[in-house]
Protein backbone atom coordinates (compact mmCIF):
# COMPACT_ATOMS: atom_id res chain seq x y z
CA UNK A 1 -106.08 105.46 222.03
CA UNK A 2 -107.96 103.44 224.57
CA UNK A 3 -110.69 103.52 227.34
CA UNK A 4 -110.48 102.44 231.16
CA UNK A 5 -111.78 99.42 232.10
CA UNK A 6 -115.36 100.06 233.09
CA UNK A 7 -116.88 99.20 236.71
CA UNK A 8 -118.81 96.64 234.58
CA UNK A 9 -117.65 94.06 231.26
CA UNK A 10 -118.73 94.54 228.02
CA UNK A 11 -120.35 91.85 228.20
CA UNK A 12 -122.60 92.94 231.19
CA UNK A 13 -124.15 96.12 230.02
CA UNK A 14 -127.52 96.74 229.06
CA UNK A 15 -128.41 98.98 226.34
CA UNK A 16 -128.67 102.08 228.61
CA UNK A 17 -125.58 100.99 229.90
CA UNK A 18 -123.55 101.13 226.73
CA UNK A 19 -125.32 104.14 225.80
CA UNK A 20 -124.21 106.05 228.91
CA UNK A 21 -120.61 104.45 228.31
CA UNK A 22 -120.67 105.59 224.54
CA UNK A 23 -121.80 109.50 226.04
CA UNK A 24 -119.17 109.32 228.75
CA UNK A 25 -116.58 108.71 226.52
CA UNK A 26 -117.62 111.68 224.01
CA UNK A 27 -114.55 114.06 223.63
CA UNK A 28 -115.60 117.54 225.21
CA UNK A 29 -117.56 119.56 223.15
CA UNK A 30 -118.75 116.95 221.30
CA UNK A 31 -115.87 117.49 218.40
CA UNK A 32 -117.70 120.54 216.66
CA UNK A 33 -117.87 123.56 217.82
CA UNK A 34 -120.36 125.21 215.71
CA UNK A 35 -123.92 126.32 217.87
CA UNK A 36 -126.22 123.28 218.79
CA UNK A 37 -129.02 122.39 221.15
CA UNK A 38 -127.50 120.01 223.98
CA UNK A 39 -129.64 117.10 223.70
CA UNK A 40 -130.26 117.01 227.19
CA UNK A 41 -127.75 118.35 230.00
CA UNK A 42 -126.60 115.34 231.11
CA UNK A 43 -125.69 114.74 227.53
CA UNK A 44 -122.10 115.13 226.16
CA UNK A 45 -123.19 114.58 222.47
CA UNK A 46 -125.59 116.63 220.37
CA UNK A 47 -127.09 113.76 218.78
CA UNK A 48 -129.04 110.98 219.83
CA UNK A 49 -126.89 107.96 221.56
CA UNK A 50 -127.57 104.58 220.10
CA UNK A 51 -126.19 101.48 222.42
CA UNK A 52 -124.88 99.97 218.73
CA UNK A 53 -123.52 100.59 215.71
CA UNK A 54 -125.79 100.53 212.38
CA UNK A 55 -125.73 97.32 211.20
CA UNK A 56 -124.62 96.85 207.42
CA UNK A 57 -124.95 93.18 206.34
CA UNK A 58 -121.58 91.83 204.30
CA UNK A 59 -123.42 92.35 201.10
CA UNK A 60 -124.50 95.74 201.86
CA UNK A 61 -120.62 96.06 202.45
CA UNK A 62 -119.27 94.85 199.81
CA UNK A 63 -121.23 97.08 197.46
CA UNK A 64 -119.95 99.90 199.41
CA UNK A 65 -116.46 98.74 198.97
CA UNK A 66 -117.11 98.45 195.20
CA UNK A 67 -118.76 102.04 195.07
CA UNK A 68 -115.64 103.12 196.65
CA UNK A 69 -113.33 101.47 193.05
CA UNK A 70 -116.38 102.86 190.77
CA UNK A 71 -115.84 106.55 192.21
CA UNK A 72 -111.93 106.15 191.96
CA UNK A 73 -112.47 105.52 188.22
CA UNK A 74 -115.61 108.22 187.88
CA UNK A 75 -112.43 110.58 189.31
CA UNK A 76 -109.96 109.48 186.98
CA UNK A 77 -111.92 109.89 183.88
CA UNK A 78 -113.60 113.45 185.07
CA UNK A 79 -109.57 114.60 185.60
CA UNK A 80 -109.38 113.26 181.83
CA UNK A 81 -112.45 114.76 180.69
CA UNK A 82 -111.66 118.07 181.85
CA UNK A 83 -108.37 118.12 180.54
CA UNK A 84 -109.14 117.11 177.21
CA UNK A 85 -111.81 119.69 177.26
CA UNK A 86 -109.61 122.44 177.78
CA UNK A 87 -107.63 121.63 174.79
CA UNK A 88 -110.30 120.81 172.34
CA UNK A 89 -110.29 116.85 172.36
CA UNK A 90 -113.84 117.04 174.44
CA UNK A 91 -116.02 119.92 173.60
CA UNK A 92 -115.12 123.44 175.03
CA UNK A 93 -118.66 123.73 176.92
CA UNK A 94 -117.98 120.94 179.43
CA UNK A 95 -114.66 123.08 181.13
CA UNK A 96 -116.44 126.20 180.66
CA UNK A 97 -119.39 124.68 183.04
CA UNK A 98 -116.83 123.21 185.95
CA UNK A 99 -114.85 126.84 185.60
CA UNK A 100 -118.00 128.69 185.71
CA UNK A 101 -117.73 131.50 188.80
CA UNK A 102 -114.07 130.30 189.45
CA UNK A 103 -111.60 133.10 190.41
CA UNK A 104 -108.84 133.18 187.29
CA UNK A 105 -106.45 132.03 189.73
CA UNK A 106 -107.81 128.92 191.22
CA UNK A 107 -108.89 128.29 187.11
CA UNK A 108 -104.57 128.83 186.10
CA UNK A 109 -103.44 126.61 189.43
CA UNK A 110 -105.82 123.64 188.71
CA UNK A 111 -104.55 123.47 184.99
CA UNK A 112 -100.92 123.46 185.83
CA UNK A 113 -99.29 120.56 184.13
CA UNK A 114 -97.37 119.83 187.23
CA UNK A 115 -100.73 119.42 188.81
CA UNK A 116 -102.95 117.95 185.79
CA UNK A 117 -102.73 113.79 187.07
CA UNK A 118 -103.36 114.95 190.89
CA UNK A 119 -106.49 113.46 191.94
CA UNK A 120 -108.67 113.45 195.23
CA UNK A 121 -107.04 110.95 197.73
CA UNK A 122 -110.38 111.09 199.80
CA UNK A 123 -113.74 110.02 198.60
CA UNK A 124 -116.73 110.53 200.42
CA UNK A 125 -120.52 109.92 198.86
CA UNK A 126 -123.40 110.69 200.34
CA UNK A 127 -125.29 107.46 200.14
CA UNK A 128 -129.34 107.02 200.39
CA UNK A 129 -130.66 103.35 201.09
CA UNK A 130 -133.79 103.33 198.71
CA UNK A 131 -136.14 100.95 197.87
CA UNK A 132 -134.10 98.08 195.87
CA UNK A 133 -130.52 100.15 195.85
CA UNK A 134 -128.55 103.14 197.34
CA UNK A 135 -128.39 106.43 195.70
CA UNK A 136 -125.12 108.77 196.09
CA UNK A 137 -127.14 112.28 196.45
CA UNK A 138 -123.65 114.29 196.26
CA UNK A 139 -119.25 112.78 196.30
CA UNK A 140 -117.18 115.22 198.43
CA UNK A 141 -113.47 115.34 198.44
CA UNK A 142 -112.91 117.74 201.28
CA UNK A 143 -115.24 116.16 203.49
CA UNK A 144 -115.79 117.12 207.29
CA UNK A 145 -116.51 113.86 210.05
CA UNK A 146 -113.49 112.43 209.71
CA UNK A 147 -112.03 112.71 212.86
CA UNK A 148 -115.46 112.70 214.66
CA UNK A 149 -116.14 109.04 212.41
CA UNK A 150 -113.15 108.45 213.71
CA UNK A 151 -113.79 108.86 217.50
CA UNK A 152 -117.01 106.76 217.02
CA UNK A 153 -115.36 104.14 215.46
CA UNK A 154 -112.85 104.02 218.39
CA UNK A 155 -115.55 104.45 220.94
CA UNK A 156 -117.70 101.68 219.35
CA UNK A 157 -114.94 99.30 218.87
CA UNK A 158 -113.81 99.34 222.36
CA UNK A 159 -117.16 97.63 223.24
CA UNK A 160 -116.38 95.02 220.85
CA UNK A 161 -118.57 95.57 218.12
CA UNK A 162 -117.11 94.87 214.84
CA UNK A 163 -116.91 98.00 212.97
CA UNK A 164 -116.56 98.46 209.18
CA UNK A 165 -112.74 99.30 208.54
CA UNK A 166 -111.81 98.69 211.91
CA UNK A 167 -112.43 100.55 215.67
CA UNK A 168 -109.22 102.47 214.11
CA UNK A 169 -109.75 102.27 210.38
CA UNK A 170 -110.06 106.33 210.04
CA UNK A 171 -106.50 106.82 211.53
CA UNK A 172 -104.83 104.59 209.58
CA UNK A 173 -106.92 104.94 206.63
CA UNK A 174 -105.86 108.76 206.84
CA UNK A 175 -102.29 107.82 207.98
CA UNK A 176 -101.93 105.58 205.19
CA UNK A 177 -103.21 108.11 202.87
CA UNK A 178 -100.78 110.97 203.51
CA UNK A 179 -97.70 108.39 203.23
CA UNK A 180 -98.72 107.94 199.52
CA UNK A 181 -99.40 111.16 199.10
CA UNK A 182 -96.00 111.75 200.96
CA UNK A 183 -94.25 108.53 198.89
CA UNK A 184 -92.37 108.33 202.44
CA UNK A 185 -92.77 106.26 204.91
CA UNK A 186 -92.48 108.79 207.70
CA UNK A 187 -93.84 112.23 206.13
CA UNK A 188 -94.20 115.18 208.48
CA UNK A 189 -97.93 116.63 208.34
CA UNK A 190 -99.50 119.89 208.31
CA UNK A 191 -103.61 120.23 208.34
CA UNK A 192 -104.11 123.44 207.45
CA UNK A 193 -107.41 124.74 207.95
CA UNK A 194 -109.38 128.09 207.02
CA UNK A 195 -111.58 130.18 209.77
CA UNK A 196 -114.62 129.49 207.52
CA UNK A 197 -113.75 125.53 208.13
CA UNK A 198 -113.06 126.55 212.12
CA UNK A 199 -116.23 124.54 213.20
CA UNK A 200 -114.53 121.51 212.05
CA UNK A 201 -110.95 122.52 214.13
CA UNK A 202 -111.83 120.08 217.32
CA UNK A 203 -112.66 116.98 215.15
CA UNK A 204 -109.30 117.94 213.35
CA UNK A 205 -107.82 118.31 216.72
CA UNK A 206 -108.62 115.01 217.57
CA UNK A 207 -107.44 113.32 214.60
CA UNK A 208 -104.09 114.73 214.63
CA UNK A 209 -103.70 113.53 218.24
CA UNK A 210 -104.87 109.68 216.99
CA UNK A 211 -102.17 110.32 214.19
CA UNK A 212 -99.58 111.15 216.42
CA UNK A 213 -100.17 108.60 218.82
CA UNK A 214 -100.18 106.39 215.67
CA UNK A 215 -96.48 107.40 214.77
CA UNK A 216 -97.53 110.36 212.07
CA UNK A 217 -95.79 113.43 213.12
CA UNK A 218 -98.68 115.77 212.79
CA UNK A 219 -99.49 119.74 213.15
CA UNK A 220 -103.15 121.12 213.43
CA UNK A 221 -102.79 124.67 212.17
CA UNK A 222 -104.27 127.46 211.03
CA UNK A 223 -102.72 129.03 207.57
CA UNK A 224 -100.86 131.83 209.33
CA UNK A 225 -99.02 129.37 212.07
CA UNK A 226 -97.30 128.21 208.66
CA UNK A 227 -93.61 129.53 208.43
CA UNK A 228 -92.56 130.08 204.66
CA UNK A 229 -88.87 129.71 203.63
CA UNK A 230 -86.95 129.32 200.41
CA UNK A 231 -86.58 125.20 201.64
CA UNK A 232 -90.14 125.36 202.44
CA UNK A 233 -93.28 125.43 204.90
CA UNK A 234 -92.68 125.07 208.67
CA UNK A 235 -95.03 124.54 211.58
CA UNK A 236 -92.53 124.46 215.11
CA UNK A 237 -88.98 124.48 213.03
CA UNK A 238 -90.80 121.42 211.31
CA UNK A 239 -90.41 121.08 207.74
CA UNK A 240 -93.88 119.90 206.35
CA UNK A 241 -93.63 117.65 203.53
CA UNK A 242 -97.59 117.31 203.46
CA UNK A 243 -99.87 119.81 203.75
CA UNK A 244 -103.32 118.30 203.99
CA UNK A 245 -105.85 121.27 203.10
CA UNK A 246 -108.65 121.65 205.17
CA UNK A 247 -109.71 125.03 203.40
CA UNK A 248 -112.32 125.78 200.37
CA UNK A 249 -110.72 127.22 197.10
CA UNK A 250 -113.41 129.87 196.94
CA UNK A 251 -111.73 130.98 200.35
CA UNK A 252 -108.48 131.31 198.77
CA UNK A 253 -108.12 135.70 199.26
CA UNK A 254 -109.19 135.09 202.60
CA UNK A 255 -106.70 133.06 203.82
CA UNK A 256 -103.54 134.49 205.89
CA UNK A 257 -100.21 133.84 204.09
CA UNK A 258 -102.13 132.23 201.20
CA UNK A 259 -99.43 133.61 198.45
CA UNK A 260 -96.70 131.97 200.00
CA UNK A 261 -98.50 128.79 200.04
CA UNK A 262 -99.70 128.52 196.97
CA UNK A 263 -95.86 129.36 196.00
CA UNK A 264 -94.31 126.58 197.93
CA UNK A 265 -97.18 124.37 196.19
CA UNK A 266 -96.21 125.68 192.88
CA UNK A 267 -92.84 124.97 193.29
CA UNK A 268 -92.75 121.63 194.72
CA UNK A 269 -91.64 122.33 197.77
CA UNK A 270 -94.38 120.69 199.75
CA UNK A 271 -96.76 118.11 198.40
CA UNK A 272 -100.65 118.75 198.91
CA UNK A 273 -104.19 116.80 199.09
CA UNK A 274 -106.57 117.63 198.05
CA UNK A 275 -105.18 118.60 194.78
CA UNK A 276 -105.51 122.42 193.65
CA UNK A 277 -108.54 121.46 191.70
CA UNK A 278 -112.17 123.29 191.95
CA UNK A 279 -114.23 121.16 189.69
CA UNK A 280 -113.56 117.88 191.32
CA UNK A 281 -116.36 119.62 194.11
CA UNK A 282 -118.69 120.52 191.37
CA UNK A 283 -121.96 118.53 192.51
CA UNK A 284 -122.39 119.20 188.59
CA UNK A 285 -120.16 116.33 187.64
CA UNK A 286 -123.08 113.87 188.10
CA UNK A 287 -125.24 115.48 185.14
CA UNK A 288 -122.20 115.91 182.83
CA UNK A 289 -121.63 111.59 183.54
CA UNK A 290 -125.53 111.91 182.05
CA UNK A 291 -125.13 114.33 179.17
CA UNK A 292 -125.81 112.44 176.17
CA UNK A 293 -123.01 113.55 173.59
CA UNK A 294 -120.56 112.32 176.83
CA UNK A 295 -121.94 109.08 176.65
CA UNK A 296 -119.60 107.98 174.53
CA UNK A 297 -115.99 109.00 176.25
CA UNK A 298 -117.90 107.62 179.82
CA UNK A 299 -118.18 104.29 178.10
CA UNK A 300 -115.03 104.47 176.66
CA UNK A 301 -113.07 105.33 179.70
CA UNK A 302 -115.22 103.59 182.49
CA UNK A 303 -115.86 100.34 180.86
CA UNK A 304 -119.40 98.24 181.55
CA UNK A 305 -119.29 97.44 184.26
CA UNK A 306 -118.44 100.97 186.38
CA UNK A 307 -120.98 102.99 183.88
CA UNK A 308 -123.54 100.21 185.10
CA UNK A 309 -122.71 100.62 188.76
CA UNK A 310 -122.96 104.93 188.56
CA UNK A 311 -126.16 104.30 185.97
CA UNK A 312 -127.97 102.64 189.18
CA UNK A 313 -126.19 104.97 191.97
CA UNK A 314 -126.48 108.46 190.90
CA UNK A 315 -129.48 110.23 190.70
CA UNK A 316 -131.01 112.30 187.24
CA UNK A 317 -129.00 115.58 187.53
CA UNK A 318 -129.24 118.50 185.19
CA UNK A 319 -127.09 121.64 185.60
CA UNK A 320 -129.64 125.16 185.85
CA UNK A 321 -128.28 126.97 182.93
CA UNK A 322 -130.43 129.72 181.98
CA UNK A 323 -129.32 130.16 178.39
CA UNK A 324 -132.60 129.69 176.12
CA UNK A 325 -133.22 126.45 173.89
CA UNK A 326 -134.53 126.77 170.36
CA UNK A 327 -138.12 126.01 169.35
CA UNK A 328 -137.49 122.13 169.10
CA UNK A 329 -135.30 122.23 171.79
CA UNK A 330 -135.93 119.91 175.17
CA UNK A 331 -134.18 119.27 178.60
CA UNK A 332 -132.49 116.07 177.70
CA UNK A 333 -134.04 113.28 180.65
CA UNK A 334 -136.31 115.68 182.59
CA UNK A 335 -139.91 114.10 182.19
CA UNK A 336 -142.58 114.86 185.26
CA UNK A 337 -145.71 113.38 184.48
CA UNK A 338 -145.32 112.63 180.40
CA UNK A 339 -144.40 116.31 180.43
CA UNK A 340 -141.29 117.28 178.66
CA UNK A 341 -139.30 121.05 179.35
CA UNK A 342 -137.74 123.41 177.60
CA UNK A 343 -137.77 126.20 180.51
CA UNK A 344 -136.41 125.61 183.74
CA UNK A 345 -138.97 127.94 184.87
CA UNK A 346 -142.05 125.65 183.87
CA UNK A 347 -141.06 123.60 186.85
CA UNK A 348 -142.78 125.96 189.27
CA UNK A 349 -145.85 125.59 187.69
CA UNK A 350 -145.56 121.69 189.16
CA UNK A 351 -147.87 120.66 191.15
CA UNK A 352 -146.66 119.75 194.50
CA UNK A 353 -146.56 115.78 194.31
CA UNK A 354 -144.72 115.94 190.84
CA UNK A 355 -142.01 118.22 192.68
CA UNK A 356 -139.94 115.52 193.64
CA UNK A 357 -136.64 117.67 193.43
CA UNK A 358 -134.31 119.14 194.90
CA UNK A 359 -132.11 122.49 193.80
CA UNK A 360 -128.77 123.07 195.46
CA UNK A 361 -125.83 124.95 194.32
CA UNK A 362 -123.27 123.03 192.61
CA UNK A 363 -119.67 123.77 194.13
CA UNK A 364 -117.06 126.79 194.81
CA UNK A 365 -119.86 128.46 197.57
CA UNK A 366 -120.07 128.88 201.47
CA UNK A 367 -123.28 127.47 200.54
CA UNK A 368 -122.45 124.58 198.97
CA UNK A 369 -121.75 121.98 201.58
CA UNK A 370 -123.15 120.88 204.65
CA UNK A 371 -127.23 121.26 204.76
CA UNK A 372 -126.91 124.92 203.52
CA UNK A 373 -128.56 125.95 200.37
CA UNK A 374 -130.53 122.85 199.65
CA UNK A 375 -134.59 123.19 198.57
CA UNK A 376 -136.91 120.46 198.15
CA UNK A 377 -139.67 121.34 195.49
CA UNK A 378 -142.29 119.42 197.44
CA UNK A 379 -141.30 120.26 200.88
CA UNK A 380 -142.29 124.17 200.15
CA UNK A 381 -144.98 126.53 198.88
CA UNK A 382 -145.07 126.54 195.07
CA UNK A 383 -144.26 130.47 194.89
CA UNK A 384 -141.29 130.00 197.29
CA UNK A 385 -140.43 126.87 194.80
CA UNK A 386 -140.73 129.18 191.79
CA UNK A 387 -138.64 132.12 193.92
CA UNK A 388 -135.90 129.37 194.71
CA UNK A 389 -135.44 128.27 190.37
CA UNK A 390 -135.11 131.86 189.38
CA UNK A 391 -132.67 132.82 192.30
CA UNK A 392 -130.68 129.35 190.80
CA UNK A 393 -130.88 130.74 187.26
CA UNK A 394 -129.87 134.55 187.76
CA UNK A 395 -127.07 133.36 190.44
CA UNK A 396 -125.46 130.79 187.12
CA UNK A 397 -122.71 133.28 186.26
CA UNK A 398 -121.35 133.32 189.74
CA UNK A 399 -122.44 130.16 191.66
CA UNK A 400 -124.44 127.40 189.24
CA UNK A 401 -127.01 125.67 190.59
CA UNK A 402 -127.80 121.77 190.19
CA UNK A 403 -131.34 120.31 189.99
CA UNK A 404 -131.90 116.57 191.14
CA UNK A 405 -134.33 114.25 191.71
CA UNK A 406 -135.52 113.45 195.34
CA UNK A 407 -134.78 110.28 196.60
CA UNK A 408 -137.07 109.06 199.63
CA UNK A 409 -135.05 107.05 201.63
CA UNK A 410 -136.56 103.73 203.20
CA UNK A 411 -137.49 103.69 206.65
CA UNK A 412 -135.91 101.91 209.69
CA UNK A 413 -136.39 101.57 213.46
CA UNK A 414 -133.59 102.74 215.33
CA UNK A 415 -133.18 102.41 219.38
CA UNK A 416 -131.36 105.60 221.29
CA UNK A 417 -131.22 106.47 225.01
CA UNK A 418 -133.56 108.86 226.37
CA UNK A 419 -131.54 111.24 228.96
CA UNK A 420 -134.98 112.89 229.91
CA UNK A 421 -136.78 109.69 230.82
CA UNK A 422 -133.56 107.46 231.71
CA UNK A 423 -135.17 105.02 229.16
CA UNK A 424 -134.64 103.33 225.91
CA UNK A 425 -136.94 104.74 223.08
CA UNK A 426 -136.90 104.40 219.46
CA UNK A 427 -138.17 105.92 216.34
CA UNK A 428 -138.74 105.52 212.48
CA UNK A 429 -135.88 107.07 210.31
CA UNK A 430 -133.98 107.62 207.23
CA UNK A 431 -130.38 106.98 206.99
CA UNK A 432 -127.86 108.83 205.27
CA UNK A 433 -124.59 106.42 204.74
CA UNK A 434 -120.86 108.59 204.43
CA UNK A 435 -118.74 106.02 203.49
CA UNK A 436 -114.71 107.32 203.84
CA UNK A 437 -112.20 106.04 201.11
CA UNK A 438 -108.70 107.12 201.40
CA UNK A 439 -106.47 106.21 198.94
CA UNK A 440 -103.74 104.49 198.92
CA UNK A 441 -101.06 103.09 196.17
CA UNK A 442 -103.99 104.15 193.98
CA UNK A 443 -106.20 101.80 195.64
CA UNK A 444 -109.53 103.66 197.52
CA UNK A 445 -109.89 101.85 200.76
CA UNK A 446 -112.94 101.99 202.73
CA UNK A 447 -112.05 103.04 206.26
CA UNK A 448 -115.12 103.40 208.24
CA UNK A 449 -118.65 104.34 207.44
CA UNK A 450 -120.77 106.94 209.24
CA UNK A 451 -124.82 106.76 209.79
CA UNK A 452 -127.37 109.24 210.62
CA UNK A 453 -130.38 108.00 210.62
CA UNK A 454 -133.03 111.32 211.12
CA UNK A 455 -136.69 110.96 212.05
CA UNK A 456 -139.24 109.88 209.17
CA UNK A 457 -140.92 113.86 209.06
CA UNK A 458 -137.20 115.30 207.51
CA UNK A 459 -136.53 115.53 204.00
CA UNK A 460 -132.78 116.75 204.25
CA UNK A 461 -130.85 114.57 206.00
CA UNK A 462 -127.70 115.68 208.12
CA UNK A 463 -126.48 115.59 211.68
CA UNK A 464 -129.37 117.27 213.64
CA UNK A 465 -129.91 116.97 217.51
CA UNK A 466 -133.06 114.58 216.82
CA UNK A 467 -130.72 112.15 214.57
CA UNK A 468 -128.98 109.03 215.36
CA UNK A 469 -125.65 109.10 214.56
CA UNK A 470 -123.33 106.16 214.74
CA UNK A 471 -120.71 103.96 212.90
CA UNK A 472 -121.50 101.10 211.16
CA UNK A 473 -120.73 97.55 211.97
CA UNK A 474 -120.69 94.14 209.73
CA UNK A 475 -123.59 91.92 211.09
């Protein structure tokens, strides 16, 4: 894709200018379709405009490109890990915890030997600059933004910034993606996605238009546009030889024509990414890489130098699991203020400056992704903090519950056009980095790199109408 030549050059806009140019060229709708304030009616986007990208510097990059190999490898050995677990090489309790509150179905299909060296073929962290590092607060393999990254990329690069991966490094980090998923050079693709993923359907949209455009023969579809045969899944008389799922596996009964899916899956008759696989989602996996009788098979099968990366980019995670300790018994890790635990509950008797955490369910819920379910222990009243650890706790049989500690992110200025005053204003924020790996020849290659940078006052930090959001460029 490409933009008309503007009345002015590049070269000759001012900042409002290139943030009016950068609104102009917003796709309609402003790729989601989910309920949000306009910014302003002359807006097209429901964010703040910024006249730039968010400037990484080539260090900053290159760490993100090696987060992107240490991941890859975290992947691997979790795939490993839960395998061996399930036949007794690992202990039995770390496959009970990523199968807790899974359907038995999903459970059977993600063991399936056919299945059992599939990994994720996208990677996307949720990165926190802090004080001396970055902290990944949560990985996601089914992650939303990548068209809409996408369209800011393309949008960005046509003013000739420099932006990481490229102005089209989402398409043809995705395109490239699906081909080795495909092992064909010229795959035919079907993005399936769920009505509970429908807000996502226009940035999907617009992706499989860059795709096609890009020479990937591509189908945006809902599950019951897909024709089943005995050769296969069809979209248009189109044999599909990828599906890419856009759908949640705790969505699975919900979706039309699931069954015959799942059975053209099963039988190799189409190949699928993301894998089958619940636990991969589990936000849980970060406190199993901390358990201490794991520390062993992590060393073993990450090697020095990727357990030192994760040891500095994940934050302390413990999984909310109500079952009782004995007498001598403590949380292994969790010290607030020389104090040691043996009840979750104690934590709500925390005063509210040592409540630096933050509870959020771990995977295989509608509540489990986005903003949605998240609490911060010092961003609430301590009986609504004590109300949100037993709701965690009695929920662990159907949806477990993480706890984390809260990472304050360091503050930046950030520049964005006003539509209300027709002036340039700027504010103090806190960015939240999604870097996008895709995958290819076994390789994670980092695409393109969104930023949100939210006002200094917000403690969860996600798209919002009073963020920034932009891609990010090498200075």
């Amino acid at each position: 894709m490409s933009f008309c030549a503007e009345e002015k050059s590049v070269a000759e806009m001012d900042a409002r200018e290139r943030s009016l140019y950068i609104d102009r060229h917003t796709p309609k709708g402003g790729l989601y379709t989910e309920a949000q304030r306009a910014v302003h009616p002359d807006s097209n986007s429901s964010w703040r405009v910024s006249p730039e990208p968010w400037w990484l510097p080539e260090p900053v990059v290159q760490h993100l490109k090696a987060l992107g190999r240490h991941l890859h490898r975290f992947y691997r050995a979790l795939n490993l890990l839960y395998s061996q677990s399930t036949r007794g090489i690992q202990p039995a309790w770390v496959a009970a915890y990523l199968d807790q509150g899974k359907t038995e179905e999903v459970i059977k299909f993600g063991r399936m030997n056919r299945f059992k060296g599939h990994l994720p073929y996208v990677i996307r962290p949720d990165v926190i600059p802090v004080r001396g590092g970055m902290v990944a607060t949560e990985l996601d393999s089914i992650p939303g933004g990548i068209g809409f990254t996408a369209s800011l990329g393309e949008r960005y690069g046509s003013l000739g910034y420099d932006i990481v991966g490229g102005s089209n490094g989402m398409v043809n980090g995705f395109m490239g993606m699906i081909r080795s998923v495909a092992g064909m050079e010229d795959p035919v693709l079907g993005i399936v996605i769920s009505e509970e993923s429908s807000g996502y359907r226009p940035e999907m949209q617009y992706l499989g238009k860059a795709l096609q455009a890009a020479g990937l023969e591509t189908y945006v579809v809902s599950p019951d546009e897909v024709v089943f045969t005995e050769s296969g899944l069809f979209v248009e008389d189109r044999k599909l030889d990828v599906v890419y799922r856009f759908f949640e596996l705790f969505d699975l009964r919900n979706l039309p024509k699931i069954d015959l899916i799942l059975y053209a899956i099963r039988k190799g008759l189409v190949k699928v990414s993301p894998p089958m696989k619940a636990y991969p989602e589990e936000k849980m996996m970060m406190a199993l890489y901390q358990h201490p009788l794991l520390q062993s098979f992590w060393g073993e099968h990450l090697g020095k130098d990727t357990v030192a990366f994760l040891d500095k980019t994940f934050p302390k995670t413990w999984i909310l699991d109500p079952a009782p300790l004995p007498p001598f018994g403590v949380i292994p890790g969790l010290e607030i203020n020389g104090q040691q635990f043996s009840d979750w509950r104690a934590l709500g008797n925390l005063g509210q400056k040592h409540r630096q955490l933050v509870i959020k369910p771990s995977g295989f819920s509608d509540q489990a992704w986005g903003s949605r379910g998240v609490s911060i222990g010092h961003d609430m009243a301590e009986r609504d903090w004590q109300a949100v650890i037993e709701q965690a706790l009695s929920e662990f049989a159907t949806t477990p519950h993480i706890l984390q500690e809260f990472h304050n992110g360091t503050l930046f200025d950030v520049s964005y056009y006003d539509f209300e005053t027709d002036r340039m204003l700027s504010f103090k924020g806190r960015v939240r980095l999604q870097p996008y790996y895709f995958v290819m020849d076994d390789e994670p290659v980092l695409s393109g790199v969104q930023a949100t940078i939210c006002p200094a006052d917000k403690k969860v930090l996600h798209g919002m109408v009073d963020a920034v959001v932009v891609p990010c460029g090498v200075k």
